[in-house]
N, C-alpha and C. Protein backbone atom coordinates (compact mmCIF):
# COMPACT_ATOMS: atom_id res chain seq x y z
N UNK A 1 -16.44 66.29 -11.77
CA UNK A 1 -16.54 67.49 -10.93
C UNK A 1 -15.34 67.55 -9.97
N UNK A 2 -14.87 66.64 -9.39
CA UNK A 2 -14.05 66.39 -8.52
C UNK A 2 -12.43 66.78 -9.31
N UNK A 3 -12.73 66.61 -10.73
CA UNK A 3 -11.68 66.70 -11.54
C UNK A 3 -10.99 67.96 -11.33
N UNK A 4 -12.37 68.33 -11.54
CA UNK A 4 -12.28 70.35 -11.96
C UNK A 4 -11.86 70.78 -10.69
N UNK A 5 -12.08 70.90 -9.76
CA UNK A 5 -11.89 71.02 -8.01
C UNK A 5 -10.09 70.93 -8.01
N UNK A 6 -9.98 69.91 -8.65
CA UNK A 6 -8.78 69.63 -8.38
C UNK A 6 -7.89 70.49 -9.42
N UNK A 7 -8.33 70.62 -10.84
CA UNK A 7 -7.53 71.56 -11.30
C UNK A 7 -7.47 72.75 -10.87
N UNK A 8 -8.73 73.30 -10.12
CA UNK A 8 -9.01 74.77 -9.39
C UNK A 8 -7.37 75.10 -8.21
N UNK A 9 -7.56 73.43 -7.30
CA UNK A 9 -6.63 73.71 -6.55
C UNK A 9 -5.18 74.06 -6.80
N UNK A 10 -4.75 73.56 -8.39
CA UNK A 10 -3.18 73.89 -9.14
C UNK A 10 -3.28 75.41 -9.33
N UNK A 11 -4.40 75.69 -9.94
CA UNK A 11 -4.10 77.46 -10.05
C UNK A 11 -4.08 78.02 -8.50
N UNK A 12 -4.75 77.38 -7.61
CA UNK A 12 -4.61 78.54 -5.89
C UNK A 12 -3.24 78.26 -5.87
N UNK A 13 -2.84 77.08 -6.09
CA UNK A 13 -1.22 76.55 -5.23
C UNK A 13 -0.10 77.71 -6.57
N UNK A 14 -0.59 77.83 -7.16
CA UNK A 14 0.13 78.54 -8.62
C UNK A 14 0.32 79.87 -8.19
N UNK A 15 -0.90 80.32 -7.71
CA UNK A 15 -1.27 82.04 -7.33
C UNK A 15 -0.51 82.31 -5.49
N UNK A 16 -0.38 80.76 -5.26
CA UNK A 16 0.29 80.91 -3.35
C UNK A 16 2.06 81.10 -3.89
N UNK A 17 2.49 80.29 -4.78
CA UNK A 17 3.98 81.11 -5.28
C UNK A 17 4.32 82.11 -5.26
N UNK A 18 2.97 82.56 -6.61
CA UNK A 18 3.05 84.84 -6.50
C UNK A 18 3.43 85.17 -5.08
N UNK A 19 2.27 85.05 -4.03
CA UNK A 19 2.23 85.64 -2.91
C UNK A 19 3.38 85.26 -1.92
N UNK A 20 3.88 84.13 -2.34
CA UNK A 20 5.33 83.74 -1.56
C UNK A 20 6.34 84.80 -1.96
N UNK A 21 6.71 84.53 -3.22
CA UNK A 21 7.60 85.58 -3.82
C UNK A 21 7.16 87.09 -3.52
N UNK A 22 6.04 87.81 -3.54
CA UNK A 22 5.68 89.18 -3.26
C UNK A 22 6.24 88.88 -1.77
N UNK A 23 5.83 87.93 -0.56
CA UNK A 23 6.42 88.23 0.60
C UNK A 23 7.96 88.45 1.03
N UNK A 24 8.41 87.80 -0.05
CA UNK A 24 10.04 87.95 0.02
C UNK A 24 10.19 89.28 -0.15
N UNK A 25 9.83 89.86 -1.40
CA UNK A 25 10.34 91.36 -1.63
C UNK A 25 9.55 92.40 -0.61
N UNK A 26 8.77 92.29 0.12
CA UNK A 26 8.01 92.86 1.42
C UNK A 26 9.10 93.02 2.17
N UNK A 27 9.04 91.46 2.71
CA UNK A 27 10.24 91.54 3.74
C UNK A 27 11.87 92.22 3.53
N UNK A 28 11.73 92.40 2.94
CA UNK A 28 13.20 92.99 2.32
C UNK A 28 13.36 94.42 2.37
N UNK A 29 12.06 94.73 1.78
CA UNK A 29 11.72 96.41 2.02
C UNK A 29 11.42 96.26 3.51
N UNK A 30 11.65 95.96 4.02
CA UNK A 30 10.88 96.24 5.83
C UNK A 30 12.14 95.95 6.11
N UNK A 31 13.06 95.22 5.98
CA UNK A 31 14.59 95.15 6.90
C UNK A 31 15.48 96.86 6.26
N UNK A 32 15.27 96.90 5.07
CA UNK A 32 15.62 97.96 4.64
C UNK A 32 15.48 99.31 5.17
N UNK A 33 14.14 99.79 5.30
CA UNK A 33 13.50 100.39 6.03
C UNK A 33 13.78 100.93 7.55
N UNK A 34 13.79 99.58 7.98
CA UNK A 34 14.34 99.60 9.76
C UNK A 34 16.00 99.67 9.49
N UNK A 35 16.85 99.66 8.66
CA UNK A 35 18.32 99.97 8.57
C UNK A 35 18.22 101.68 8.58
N UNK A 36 17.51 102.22 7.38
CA UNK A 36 17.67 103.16 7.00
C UNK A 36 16.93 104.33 8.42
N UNK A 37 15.92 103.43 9.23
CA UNK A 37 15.78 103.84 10.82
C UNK A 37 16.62 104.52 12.22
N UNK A 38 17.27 102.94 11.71
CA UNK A 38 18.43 102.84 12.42
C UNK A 38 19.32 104.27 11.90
N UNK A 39 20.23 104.03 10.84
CA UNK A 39 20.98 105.39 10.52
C UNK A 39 20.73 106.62 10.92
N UNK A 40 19.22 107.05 10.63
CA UNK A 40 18.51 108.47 10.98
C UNK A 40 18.97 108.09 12.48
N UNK A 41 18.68 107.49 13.30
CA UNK A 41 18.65 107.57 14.34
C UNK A 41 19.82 107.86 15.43
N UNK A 42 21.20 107.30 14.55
CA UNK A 42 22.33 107.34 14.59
C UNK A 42 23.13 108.85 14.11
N UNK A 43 22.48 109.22 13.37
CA UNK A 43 22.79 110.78 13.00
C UNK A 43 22.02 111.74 13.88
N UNK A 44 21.17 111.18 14.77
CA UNK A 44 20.23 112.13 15.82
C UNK A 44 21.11 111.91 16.65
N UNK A 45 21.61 111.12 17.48
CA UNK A 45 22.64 110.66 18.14
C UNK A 45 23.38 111.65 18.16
């Protein structure tokens, strides 16, 4: 039982990669975002 537990935990740590990598491309769109902010804001200027 303890076995299985433990293989359970390789697929969460497997599925915490996905969500690492999805946070990278998040963050990327959000610096993007606040650039493309910035500009508008600079053309209101």
């Amino acid at each position: 039982m303890g076995i299985g537990n433990w293989e359970l935990g390789i697929g969460n740590w497997e599925l915490g990669i996905g969500n690492w990598e999805l946070g990278i491309a998040i963050t990327n769109n959000k610096r993007q975002t606040t650039n493309n902010k910035q500009q508008i804001h600079n053309l209101n200027a």
